[in-house]
C-alpha atoms as a PDB file:
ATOM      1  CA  UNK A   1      -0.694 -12.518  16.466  1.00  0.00           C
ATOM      2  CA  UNK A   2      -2.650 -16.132  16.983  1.00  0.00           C
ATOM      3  CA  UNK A   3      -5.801 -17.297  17.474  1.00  0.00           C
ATOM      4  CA  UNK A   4      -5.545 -20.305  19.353  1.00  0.00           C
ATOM      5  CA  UNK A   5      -8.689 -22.895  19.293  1.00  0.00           C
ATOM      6  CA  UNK A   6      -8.660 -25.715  21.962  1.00  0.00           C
ATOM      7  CA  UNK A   7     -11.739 -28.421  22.208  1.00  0.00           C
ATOM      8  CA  UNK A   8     -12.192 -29.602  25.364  1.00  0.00           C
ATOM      9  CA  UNK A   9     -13.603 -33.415  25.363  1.00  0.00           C
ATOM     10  CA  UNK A  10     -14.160 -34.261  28.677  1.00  0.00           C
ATOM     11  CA  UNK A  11     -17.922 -34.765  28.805  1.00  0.00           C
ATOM     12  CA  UNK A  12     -17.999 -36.450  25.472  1.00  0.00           C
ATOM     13  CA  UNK A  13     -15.122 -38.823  26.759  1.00  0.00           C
ATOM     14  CA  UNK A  14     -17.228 -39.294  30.041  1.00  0.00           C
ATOM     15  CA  UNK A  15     -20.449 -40.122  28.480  1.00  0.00           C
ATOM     16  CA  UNK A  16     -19.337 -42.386  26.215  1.00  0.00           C
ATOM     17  CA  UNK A  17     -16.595 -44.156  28.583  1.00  0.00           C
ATOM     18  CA  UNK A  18     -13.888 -43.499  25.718  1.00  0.00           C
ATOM     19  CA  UNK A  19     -10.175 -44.712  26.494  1.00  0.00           C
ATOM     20  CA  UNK A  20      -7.686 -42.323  26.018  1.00  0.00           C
ATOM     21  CA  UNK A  21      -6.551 -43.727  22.317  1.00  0.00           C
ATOM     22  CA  UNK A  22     -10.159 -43.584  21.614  1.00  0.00           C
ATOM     23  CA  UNK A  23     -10.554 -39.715  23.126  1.00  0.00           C
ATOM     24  CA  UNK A  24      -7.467 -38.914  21.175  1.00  0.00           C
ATOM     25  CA  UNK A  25      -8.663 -40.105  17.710  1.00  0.00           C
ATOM     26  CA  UNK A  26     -11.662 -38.170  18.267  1.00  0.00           C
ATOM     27  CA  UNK A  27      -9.566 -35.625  19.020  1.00  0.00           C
ATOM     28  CA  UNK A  28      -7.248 -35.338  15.873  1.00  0.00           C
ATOM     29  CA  UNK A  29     -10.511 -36.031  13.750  1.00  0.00           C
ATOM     30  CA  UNK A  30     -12.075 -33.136  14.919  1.00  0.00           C
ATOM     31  CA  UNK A  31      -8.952 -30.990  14.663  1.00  0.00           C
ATOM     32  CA  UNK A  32      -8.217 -32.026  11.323  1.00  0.00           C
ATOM     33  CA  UNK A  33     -12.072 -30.874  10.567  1.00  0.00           C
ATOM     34  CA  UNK A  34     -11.257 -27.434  12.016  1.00  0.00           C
ATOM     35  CA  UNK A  35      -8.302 -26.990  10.441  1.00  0.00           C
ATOM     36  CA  UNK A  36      -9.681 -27.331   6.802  1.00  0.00           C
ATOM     37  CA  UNK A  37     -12.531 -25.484   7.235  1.00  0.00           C
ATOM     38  CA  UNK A  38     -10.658 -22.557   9.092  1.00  0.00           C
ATOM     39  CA  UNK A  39      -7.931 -22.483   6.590  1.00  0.00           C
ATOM     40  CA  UNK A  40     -10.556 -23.145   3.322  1.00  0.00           C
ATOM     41  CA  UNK A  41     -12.425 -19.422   5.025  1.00  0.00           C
ATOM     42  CA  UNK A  42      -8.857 -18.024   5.971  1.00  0.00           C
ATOM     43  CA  UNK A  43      -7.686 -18.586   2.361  1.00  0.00           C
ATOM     44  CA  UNK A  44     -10.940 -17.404   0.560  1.00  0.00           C
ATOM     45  CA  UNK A  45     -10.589 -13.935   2.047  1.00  0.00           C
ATOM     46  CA  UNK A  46      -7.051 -13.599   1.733  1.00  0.00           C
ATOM     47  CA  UNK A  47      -7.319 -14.104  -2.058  1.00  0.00           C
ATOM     48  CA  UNK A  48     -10.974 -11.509  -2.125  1.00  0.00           C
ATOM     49  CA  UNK A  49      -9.580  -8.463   0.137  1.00  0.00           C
ATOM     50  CA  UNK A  50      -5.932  -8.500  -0.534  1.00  0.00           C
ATOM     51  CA  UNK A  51      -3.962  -7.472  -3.594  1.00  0.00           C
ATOM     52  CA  UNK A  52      -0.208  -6.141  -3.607  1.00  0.00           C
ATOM     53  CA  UNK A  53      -0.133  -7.000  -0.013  1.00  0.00           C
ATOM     54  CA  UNK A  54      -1.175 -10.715  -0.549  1.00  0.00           C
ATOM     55  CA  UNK A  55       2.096 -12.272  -0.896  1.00  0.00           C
ATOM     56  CA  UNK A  56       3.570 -10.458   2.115  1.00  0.00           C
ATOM     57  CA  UNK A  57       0.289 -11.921   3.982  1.00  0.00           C
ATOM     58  CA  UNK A  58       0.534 -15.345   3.240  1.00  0.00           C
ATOM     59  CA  UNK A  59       4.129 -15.471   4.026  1.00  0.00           C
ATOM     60  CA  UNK A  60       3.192 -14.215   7.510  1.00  0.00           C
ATOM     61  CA  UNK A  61       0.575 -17.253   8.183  1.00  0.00           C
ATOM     62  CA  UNK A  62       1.734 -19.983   9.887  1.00  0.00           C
ATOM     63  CA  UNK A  63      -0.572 -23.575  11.383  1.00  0.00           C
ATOM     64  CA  UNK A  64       0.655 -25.549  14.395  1.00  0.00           C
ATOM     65  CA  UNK A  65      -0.817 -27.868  16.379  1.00  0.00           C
ATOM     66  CA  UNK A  66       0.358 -28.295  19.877  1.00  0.00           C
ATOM     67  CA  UNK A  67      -1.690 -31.083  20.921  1.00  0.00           C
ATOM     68  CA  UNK A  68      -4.128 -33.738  19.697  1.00  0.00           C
ATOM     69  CA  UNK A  69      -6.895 -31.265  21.462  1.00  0.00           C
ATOM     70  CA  UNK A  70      -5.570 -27.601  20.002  1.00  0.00           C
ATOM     71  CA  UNK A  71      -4.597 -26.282  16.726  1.00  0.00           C
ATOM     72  CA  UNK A  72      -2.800 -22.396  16.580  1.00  0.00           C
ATOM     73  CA  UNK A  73      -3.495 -20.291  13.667  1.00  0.00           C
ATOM     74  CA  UNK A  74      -1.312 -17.299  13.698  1.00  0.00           C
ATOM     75  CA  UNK A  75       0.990 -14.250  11.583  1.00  0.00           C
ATOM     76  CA  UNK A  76       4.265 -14.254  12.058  1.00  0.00           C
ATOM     77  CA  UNK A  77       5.516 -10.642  12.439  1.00  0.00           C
ATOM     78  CA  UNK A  78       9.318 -11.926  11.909  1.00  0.00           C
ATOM     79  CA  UNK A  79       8.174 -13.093   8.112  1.00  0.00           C
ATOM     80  CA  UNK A  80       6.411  -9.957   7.673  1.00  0.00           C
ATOM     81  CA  UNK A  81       5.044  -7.184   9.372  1.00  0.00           C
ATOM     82  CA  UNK A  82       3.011  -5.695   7.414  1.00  0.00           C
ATOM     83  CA  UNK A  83       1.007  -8.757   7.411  1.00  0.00           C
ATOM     84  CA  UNK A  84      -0.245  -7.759  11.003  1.00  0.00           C
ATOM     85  CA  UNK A  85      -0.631  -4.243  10.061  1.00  0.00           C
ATOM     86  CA  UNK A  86      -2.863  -5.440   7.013  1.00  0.00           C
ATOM     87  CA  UNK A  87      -4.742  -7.480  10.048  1.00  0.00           C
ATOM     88  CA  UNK A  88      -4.976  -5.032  12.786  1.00  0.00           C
ATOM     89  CA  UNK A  89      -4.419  -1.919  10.650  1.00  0.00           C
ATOM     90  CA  UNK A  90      -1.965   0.924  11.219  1.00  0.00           C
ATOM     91  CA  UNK A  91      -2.096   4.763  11.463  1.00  0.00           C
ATOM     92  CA  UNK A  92      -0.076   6.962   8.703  1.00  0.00           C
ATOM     93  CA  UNK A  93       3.719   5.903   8.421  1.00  0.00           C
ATOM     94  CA  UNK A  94       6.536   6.688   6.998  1.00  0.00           C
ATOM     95  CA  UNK A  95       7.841   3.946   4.516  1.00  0.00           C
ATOM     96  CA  UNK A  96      11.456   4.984   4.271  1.00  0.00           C
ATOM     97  CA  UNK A  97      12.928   3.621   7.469  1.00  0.00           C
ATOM     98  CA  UNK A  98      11.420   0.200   5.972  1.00  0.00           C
ATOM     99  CA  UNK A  99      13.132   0.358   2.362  1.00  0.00           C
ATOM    100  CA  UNK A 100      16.201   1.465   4.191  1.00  0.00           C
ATOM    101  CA  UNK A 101      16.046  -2.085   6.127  1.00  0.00           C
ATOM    102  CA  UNK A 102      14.779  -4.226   3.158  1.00  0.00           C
ATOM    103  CA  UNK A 103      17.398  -6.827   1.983  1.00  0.00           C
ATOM    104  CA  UNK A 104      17.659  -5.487  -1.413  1.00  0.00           C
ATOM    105  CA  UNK A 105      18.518  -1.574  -0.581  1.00  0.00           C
ATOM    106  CA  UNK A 106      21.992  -1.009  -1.294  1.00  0.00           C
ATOM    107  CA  UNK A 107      24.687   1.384  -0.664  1.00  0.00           C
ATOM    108  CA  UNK A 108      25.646   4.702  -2.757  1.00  0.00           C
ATOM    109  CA  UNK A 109      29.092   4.380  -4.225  1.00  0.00           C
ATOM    110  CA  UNK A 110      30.346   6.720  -1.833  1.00  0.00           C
ATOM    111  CA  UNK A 111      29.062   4.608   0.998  1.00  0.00           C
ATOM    112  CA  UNK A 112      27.411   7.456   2.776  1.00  0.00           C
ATOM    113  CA  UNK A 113      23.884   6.468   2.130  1.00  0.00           C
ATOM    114  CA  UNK A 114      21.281   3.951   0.542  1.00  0.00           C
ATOM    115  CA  UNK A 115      18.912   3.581  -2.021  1.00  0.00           C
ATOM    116  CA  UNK A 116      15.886   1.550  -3.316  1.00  0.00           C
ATOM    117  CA  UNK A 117      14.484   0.502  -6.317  1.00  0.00           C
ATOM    118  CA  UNK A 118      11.340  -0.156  -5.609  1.00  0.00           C
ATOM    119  CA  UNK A 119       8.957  -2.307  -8.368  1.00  0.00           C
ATOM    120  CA  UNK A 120       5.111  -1.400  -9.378  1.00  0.00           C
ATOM    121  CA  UNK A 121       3.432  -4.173 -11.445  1.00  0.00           C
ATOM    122  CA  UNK A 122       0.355  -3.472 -13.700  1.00  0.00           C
ATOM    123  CA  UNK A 123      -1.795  -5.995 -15.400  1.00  0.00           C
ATOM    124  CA  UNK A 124      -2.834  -5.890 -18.540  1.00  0.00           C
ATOM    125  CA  UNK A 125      -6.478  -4.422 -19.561  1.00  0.00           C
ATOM    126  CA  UNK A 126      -7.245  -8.677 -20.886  1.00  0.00           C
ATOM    127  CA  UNK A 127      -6.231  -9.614 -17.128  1.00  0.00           C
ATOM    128  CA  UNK A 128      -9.500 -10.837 -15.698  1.00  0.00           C
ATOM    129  CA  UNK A 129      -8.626 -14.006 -14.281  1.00  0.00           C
ATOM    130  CA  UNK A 130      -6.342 -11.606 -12.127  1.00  0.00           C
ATOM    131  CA  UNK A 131      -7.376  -8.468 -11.535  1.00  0.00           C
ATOM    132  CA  UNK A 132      -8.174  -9.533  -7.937  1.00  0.00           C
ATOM    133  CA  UNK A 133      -4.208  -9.690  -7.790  1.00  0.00           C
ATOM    134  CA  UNK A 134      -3.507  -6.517  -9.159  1.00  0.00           C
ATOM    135  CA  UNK A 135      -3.872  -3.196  -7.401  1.00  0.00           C
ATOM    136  CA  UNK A 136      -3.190  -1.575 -10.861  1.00  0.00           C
ATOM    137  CA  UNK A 137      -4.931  -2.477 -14.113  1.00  0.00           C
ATOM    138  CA  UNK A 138      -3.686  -0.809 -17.263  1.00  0.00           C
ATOM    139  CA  UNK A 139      -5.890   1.609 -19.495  1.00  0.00           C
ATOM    140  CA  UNK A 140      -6.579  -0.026 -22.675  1.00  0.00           C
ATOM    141  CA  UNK A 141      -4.941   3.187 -24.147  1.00  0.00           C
ATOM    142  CA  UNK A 142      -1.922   2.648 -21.577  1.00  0.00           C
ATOM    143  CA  UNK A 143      -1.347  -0.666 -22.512  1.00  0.00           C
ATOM    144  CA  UNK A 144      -0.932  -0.341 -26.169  1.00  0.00           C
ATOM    145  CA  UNK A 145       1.631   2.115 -26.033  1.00  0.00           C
ATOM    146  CA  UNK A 146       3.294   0.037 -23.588  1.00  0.00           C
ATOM    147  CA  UNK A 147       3.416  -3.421 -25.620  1.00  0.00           C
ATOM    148  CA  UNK A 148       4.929  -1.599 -28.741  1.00  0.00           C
ATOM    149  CA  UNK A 149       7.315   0.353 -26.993  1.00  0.00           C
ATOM    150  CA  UNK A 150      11.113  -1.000 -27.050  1.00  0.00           C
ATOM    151  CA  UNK A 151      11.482   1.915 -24.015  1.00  0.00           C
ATOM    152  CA  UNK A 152      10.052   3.099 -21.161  1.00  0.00           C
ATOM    153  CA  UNK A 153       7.425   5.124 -21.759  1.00  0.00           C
ATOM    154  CA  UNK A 154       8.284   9.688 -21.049  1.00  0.00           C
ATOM    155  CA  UNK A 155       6.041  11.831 -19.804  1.00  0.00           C
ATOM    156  CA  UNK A 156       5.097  13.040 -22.846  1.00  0.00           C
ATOM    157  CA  UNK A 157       4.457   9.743 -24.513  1.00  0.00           C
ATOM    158  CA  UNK A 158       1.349   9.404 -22.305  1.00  0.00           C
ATOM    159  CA  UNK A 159      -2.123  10.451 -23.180  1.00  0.00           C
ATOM    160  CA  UNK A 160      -2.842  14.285 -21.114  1.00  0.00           C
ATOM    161  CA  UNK A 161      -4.944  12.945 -18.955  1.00  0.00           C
ATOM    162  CA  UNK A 162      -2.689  10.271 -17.840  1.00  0.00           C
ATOM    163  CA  UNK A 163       0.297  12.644 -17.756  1.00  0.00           C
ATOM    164  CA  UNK A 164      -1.067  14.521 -14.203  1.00  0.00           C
ATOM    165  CA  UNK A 165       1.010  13.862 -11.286  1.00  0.00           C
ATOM    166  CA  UNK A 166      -0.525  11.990  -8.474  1.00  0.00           C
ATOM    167  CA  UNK A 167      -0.801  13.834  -4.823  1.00  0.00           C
ATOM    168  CA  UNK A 168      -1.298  11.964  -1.793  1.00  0.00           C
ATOM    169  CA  UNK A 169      -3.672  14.529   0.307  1.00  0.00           C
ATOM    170  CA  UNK A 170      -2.382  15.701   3.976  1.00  0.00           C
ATOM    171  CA  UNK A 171      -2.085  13.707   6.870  1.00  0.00           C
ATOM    172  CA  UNK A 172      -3.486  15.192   9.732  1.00  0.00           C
ATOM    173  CA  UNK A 173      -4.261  13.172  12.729  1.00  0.00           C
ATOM    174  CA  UNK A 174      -3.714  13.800  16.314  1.00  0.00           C
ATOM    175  CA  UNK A 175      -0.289  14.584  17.063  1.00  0.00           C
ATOM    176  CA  UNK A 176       1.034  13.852  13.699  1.00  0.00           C
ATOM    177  CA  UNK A 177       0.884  16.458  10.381  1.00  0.00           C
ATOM    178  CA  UNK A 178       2.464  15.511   7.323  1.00  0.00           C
ATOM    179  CA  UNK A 179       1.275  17.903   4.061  1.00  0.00           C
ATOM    180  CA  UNK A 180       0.594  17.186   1.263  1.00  0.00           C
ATOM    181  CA  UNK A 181       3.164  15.790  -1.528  1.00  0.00           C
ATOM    182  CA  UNK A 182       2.663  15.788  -5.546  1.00  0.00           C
ATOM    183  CA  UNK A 183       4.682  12.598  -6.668  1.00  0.00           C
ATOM    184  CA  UNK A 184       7.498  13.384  -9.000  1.00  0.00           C
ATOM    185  CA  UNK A 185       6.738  11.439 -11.472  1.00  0.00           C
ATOM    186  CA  UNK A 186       3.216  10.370 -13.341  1.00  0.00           C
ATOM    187  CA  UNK A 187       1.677   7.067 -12.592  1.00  0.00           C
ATOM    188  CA  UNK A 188       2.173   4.985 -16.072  1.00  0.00           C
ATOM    189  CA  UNK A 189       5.537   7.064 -16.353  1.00  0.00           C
ATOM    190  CA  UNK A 190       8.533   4.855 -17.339  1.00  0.00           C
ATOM    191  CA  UNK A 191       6.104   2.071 -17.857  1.00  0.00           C
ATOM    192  CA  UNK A 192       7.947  -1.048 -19.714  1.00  0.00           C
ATOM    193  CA  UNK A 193       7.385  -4.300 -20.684  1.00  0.00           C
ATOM    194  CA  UNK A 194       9.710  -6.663 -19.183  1.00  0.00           C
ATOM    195  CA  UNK A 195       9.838  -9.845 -20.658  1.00  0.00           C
ATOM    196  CA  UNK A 196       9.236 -13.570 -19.343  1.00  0.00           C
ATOM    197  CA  UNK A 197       9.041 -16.899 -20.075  1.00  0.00           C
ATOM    198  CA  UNK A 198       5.962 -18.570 -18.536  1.00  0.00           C
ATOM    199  CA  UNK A 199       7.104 -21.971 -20.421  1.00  0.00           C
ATOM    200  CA  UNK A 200       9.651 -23.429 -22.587  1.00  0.00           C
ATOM    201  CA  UNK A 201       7.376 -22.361 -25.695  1.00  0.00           C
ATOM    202  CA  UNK A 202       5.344 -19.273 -24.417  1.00  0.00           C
ATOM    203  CA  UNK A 203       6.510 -16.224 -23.946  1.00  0.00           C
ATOM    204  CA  UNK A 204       4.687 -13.488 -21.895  1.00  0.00           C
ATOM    205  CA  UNK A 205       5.701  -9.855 -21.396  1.00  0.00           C
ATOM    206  CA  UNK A 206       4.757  -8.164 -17.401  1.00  0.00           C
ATOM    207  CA  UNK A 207       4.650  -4.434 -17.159  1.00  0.00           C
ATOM    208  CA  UNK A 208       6.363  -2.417 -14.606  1.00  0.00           C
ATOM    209  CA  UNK A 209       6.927   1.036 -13.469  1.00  0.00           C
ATOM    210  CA  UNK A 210       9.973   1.732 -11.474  1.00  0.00           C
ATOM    211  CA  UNK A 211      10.429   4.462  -8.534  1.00  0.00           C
ATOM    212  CA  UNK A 212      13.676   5.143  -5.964  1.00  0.00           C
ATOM    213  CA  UNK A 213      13.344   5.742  -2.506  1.00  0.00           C
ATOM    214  CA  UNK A 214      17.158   6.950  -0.906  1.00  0.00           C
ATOM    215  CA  UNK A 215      17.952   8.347   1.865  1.00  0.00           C
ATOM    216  CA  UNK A 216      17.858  11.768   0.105  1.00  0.00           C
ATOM    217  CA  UNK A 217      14.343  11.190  -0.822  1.00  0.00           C
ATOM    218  CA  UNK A 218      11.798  14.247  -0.077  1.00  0.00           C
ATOM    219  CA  UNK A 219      10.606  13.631   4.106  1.00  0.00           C
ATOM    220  CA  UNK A 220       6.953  14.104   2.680  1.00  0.00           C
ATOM    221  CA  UNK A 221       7.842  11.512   0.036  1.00  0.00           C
ATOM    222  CA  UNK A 222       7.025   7.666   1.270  1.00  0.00           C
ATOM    223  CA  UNK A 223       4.027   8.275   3.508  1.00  0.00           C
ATOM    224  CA  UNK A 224       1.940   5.607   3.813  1.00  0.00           C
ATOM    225  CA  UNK A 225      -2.056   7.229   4.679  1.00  0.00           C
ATOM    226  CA  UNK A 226      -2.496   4.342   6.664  1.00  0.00           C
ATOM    227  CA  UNK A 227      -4.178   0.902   6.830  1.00  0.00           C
ATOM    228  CA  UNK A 228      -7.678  -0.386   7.348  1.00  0.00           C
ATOM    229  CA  UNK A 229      -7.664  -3.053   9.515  1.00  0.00           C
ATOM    230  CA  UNK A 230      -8.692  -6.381   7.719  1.00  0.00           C
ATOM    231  CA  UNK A 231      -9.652  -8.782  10.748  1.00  0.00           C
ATOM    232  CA  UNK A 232      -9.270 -11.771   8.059  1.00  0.00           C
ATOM    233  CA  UNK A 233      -8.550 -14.065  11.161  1.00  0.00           C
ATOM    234  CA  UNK A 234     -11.886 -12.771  13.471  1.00  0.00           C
ATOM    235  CA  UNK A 235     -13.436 -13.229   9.988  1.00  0.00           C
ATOM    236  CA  UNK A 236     -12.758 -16.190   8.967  1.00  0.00           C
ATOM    237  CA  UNK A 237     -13.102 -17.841  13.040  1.00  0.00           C
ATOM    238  CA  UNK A 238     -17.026 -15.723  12.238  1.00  0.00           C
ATOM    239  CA  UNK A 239     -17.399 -17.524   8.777  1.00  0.00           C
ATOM    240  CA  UNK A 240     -16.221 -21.079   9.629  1.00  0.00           C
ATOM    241  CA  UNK A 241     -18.692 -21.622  12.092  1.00  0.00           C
ATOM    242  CA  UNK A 242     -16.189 -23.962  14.363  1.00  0.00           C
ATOM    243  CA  UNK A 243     -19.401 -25.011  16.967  1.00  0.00           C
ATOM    244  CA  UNK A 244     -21.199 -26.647  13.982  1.00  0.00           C
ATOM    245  CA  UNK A 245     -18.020 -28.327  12.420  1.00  0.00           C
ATOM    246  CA  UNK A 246     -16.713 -29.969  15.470  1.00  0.00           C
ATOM    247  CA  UNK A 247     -20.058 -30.975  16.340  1.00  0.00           C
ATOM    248  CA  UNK A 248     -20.192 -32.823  13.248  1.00  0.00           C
ATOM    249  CA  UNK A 249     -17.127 -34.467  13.178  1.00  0.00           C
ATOM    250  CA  UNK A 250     -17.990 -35.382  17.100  1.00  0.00           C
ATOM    251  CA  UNK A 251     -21.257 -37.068  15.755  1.00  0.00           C
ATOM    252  CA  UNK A 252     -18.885 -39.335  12.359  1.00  0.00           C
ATOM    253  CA  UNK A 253     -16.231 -39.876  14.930  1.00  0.00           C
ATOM    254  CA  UNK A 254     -18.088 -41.365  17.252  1.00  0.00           C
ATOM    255  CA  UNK A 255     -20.732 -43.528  14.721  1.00  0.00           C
ATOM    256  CA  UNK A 256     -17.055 -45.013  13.465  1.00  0.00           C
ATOM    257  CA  UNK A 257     -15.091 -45.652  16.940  1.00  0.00           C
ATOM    258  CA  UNK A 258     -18.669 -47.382  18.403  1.00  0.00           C
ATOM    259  CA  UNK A 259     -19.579 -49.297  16.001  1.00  0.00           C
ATOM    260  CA  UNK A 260     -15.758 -50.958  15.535  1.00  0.00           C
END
C-alpha cells in the first residue's frame, strides 16, 4: 500500500523565471517540509490507536523519495502483513496458518507437525507512561500475586473472578460460521515474572502469559473476529494539511532563492 504525493512546480517556476537548480531547491525544500509534517501526523497516530500491533506496524512503514518533486509513503506487506490489515482492516481469520509460517514455530520431535509458543505481555498496574503500549494492564490484585510468585501462577491461585475462562462469541458473517470457543485456559493463568535487566544497575521484572498454538490445536481455536480498519495513512494525509505546508515552504523558499 502507498500514498504517493507529487508537487507539480511548473507555474511557480514560470512566474518567477526559476532555473532548473533553482526549481529543484525549491523542490527538495518543500519535500523535506512534507515529509516531516506527514511523518510527525503518521507517527502521532501510530503511537495513539495502536498497541500490540504497533511494532508489527512500524516495521511495515517505509519513506522514499523518487524525485526532487515526489516523496512515497507506503507499508510494506513483505515486512508485515498485518500492518495493512491493521490499515485497511480484515474480516474474521483464522490465525493458525500464520503461526504455522512464523520463523519461530518449530517441529514436533516426531517431525509430523508444528507448534508455537506464542507470548502475551501485561504491564504492570504503576505502568502509566505505557499503558498506550499495552493491550493488557494487570489488576492491582493480579499483579501482586504475580511479583511474589517464584512460579507461574494455577488456576486456582487466581482471585474467582479472574479464574473464568474467556469465550470469543460466534462468527457469523456471510458465507463464513465459526461458533463459539471457551479458551482453555484463564486469562492471568500461568502468569510469571520474567526477569530483565534494563541497565547495568537496574533490574526490572516483565510479566508474561504463555499459550501454544500446534497443528493439533482446536479448528475453533485461533480465530481472529476481525479488524477495524485504521486508515492511519488517509488520516494522517487529512491531519497534515499538505496544501498549507507546501504553500509555506513555497513562500520561505522563494524569499531565500530571490533575495540571494
Amino acid at each position: 500500500m502507498s500514498l504517493p504525493i507529487r508537487i507539480d512546480l511548473s507555474d511557480v517556476v514560470t512566474e518567477f523565471n526559476l532555473d532548473e537548480n533553482s526549481a529543484n531547491m525549491l523542490g527538495a525544500a518543500i519535500i523535506d517540509r512534507v515529509v516531516q509534517e506527514y511523518s510527525s501526523k503518521w507517527q502521532n497516530l501510530i503511537n495513539k490507536e495502536l498497541k500490540q500491533s504497533r511494532e508489527e506496524y512500524l516495521r511495515a512503514v517505509y519513506i522514499e523519495r523518487p524525485s526532487s518533486l515526489e516523496v512515497v509513503f507506503g507499508l510494506s506487506v513483505r515486512e508485515s502483513p498485518l500492518a495493512l490489515m491493521v490499515e485497511e482492516g480484515a474480516s474474521p481469520f483464522d490465525e493458525k496458518p500464520g503461526f504455522q509460517k512464523s520463523s519461530k514455530a518449530k517441529q514436533k520431535k516426531n517431525g509430523l507437525g508444528w507448534y508455537l509458543t506464542v507470548p502475551f505481555r501485561h504491564a504492570t498496574p504503576q505502568a502509566i507512561a505505557e499503558s498506550e503500549i499495552f493491550k493488557s494492564i494487570m489488576p492491582q490484585s493480579i499483579y501482586d500475586l504475580a511479583k511474589n510468585s517464584p512460579k507461574p501462577l494455577k488456576r486456582s491461585d487466581l482471585p474467582s473472578e479472574h479464574q473464568i475462562l474467556g469465550v470469543r462469541k460466534e462468527i457469523n458473517i456471510p458465507g463464513l460460521k465459526v461458533p463459539e470457543y471457551v479458551h482453555k485456559a484463564a486469562k492471568y493463568e500461568g502468569l510469571v515474572r520474567v526477569k530483565a535487566e534494563s541497565s547495568e544497575i537496574e533490574k526490572r521484572g516483565n510479566y508474561f502469559t504463555f499459550r501454544r498454538v500446534s497443528d493439533t490445536s482446536d479448528p475453533n481455536s485461533w480465530w481472529n473476529g476481525g479488524i477495524t480498519a485504521k486508515r492511519l495513512m488517509d488520516r494522517a494525509l487529512e491531519a497534515a494539511e499538505i496544501d498549507k505546508v507546501a504553500s509555506m515552504a513555497i513562500d520561505e523558499t522563494l524569499e531565500q532563492l530571490l533575495n540571494r
